[in-house]
Protein backbone atom coordinates (compact mmCIF):
# COMPACT_ATOMS: atom_id res chain seq x y z
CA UNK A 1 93.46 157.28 134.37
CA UNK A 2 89.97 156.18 134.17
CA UNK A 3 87.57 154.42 136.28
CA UNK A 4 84.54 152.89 134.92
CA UNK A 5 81.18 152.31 136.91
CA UNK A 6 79.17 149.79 134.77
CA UNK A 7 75.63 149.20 136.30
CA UNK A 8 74.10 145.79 135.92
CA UNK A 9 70.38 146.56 136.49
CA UNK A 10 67.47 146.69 134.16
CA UNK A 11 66.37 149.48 135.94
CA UNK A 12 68.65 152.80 134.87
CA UNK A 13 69.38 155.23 137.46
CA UNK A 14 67.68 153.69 140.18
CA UNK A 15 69.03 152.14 143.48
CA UNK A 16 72.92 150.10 141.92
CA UNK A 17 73.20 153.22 140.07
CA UNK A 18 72.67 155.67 142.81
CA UNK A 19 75.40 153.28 144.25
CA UNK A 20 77.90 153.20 141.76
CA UNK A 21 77.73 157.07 142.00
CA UNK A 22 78.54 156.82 145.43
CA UNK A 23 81.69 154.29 144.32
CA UNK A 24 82.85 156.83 141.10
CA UNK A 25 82.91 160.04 143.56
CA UNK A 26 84.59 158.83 146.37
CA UNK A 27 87.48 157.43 143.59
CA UNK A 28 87.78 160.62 141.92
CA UNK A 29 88.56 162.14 145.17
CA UNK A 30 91.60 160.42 145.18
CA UNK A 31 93.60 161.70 142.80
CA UNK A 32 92.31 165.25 140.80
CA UNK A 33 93.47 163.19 137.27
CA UNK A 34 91.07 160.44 138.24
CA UNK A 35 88.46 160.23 135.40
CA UNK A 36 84.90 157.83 136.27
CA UNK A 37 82.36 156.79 133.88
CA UNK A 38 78.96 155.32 134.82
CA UNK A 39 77.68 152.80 131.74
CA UNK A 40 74.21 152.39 132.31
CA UNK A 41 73.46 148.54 130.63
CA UNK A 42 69.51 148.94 131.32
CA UNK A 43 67.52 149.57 128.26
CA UNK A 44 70.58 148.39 125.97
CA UNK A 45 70.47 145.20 123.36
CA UNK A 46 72.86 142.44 125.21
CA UNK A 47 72.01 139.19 124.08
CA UNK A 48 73.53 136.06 125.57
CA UNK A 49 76.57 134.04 124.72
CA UNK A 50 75.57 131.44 122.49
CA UNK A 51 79.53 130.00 122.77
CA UNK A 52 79.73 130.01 118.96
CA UNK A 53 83.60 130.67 119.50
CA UNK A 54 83.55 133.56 117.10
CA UNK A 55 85.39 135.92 119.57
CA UNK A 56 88.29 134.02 119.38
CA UNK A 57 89.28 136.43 116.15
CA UNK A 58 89.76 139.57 117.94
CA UNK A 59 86.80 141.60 118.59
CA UNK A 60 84.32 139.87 116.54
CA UNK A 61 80.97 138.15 118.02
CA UNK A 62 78.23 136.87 116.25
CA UNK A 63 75.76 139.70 117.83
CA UNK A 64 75.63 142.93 116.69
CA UNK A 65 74.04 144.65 119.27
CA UNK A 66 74.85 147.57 122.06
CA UNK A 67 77.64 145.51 123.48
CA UNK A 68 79.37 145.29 120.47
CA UNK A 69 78.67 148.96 120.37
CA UNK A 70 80.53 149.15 123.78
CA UNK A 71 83.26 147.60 123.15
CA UNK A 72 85.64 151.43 122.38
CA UNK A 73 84.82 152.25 125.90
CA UNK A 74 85.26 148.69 127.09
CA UNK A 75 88.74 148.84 125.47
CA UNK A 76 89.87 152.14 126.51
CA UNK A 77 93.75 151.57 127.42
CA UNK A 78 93.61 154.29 129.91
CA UNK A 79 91.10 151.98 132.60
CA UNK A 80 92.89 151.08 135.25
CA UNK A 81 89.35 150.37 137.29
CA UNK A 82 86.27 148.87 136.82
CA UNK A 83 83.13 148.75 139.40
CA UNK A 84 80.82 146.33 138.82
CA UNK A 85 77.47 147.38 140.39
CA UNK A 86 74.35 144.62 140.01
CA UNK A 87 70.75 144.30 142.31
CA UNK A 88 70.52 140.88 144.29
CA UNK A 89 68.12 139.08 141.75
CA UNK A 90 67.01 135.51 142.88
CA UNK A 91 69.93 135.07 145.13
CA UNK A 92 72.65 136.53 142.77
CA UNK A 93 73.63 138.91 139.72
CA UNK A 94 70.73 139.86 137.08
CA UNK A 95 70.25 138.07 134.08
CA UNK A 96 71.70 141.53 132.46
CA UNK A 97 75.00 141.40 134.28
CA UNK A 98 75.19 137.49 133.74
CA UNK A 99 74.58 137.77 129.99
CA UNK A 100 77.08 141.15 130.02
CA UNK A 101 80.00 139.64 131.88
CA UNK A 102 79.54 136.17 129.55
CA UNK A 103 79.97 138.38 126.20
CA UNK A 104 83.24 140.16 128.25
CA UNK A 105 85.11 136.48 127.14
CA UNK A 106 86.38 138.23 124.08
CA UNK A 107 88.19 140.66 126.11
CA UNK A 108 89.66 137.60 127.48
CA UNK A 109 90.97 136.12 124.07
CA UNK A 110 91.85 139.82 123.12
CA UNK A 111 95.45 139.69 125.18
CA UNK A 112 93.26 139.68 128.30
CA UNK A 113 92.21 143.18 127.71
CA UNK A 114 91.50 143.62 131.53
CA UNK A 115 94.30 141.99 132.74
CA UNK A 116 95.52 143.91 135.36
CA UNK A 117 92.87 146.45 135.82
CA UNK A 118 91.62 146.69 139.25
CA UNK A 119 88.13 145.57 139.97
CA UNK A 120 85.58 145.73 142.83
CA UNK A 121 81.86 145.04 142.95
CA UNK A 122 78.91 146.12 144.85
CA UNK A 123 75.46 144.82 145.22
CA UNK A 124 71.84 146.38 146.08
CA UNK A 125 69.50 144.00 147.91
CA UNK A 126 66.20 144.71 149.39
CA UNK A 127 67.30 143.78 152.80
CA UNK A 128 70.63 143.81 155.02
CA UNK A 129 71.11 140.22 154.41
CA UNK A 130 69.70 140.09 150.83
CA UNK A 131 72.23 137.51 149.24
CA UNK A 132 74.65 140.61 148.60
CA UNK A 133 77.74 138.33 149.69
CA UNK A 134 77.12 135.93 147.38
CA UNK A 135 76.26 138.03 144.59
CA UNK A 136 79.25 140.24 144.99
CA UNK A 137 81.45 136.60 144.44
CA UNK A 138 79.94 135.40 141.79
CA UNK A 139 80.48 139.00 139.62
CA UNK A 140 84.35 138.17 141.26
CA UNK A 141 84.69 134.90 140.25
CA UNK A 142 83.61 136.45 136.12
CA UNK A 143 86.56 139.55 136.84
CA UNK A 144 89.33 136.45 138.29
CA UNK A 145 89.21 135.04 135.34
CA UNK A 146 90.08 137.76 133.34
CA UNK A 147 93.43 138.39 135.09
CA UNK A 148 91.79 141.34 136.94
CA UNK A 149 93.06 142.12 140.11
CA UNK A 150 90.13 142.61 142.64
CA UNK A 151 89.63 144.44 146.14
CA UNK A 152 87.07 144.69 148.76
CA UNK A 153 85.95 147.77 150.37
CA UNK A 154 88.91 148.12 152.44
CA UNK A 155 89.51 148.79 155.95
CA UNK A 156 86.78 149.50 158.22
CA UNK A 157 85.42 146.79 157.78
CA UNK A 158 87.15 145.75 154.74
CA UNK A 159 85.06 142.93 153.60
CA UNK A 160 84.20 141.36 149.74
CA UNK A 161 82.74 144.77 148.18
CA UNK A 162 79.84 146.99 148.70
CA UNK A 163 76.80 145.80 149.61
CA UNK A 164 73.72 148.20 150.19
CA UNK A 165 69.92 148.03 151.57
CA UNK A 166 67.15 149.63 148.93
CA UNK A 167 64.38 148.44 151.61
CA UNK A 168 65.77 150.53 154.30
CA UNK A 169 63.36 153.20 155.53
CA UNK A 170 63.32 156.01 152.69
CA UNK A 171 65.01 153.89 150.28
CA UNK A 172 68.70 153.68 149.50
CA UNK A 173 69.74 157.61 150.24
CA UNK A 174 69.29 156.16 153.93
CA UNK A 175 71.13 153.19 153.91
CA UNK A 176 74.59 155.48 155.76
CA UNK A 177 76.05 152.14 156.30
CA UNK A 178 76.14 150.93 152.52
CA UNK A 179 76.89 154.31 151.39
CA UNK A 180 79.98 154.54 153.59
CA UNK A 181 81.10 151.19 152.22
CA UNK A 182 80.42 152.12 148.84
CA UNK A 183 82.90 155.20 149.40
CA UNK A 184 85.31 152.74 150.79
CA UNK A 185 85.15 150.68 147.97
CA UNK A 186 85.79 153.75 145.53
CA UNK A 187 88.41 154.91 147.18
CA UNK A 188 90.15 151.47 147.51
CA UNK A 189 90.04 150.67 144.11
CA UNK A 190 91.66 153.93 143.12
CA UNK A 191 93.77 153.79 145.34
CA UNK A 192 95.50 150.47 144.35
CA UNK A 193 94.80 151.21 140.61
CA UNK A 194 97.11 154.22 141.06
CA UNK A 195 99.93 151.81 142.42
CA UNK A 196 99.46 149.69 139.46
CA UNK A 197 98.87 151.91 136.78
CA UNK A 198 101.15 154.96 137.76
């Protein structure tokens, strides 16, 4: 059973990432034959969807570029979660994330690939009430309609997802309140992925 971390920031292995990590560890500390994966989507060729309808034959797309290149992991029958981690950009997801989750429509018209796999999202924003909320539902409303089947962070305080501070006082390893939801969310998601999937 694998969980997948997939980090929608430009920026690799900075703040979402640090998150995600947070997310993948507390899920593998579920169950021992829990298996994570962080995909890190900075640096990496995603163009946008230029709705050319090409996906509708499976697996094909006009682009060829790193998502295409993706797309094994992306399909890996053995996901049963996926964490969707992006920074608060303008008010919502980054362009990356945007232009990654648009190009995910072939997994739609593939048999809904993802149907069924549980998903959860966290956000990073700069302050407590960064648009992290909002971000966090617009990434949900791109996993609904791919049949996923989503969860919050679970109880306390069991709310939309995870959503952290990098502009706390020494940065995001500070932030105990986002890191504790992040763990939440983790665990959560494995948790109900192991109901669904076992």
């Amino acid at each position: 059973m694998k969980i997948l971390g997939i980090n929608g920031s430009p920026r690799k292995g900075k703040t979402t990432s640090f998150a995600l990590k947070q997310a993948l560890e507390a899920a593998k500390t579920v169950r021992e034959d829990i298996e994570t994966e962080l995909i890190e989507l900075g640096g990496l060729d995603i163009r946008d969807c230029i709705g050319c309808n090409k996906c509708r034959e499976p697996l094909t797309c006009s682009h060829d570029d790193d998502f295409m290149r993706l797309l094994p992991t992306l399909t890996d029958p053995s996901i049963a979660g996926i964490i969707i981690g992006t920074p608060v950009y303008m008010g919502t997801m980054t362009g990356l994330c945007k232009s990654f989750l648009d190009r995910t429509v072939m997994l739609r018209r593939n048999k809904f690939t993802w149907g069924n796999v549980v998903g959860g999202v966290l956000a990073v924003g700069q302050a407590r009430n960064g648009g992290q909320e909002i971000t966090i539902q617009a990434v949900q409303a791109a996993l609904l309609v791919q049949n996923m089947v989503l969860v919050g962070d679970g109880p306390p305080p069991s709310h939309y997802g995870a959503t952290l501070v990098s502009g706390v006082e020494g940065g995001i390893e500070n932030d105990e309140t986002g890191i504790t939801i992040a763990r939440n969310l983790g665990r959560r998601l494995a948790e109900l992925a192991i109901r669904i999937h076992s």
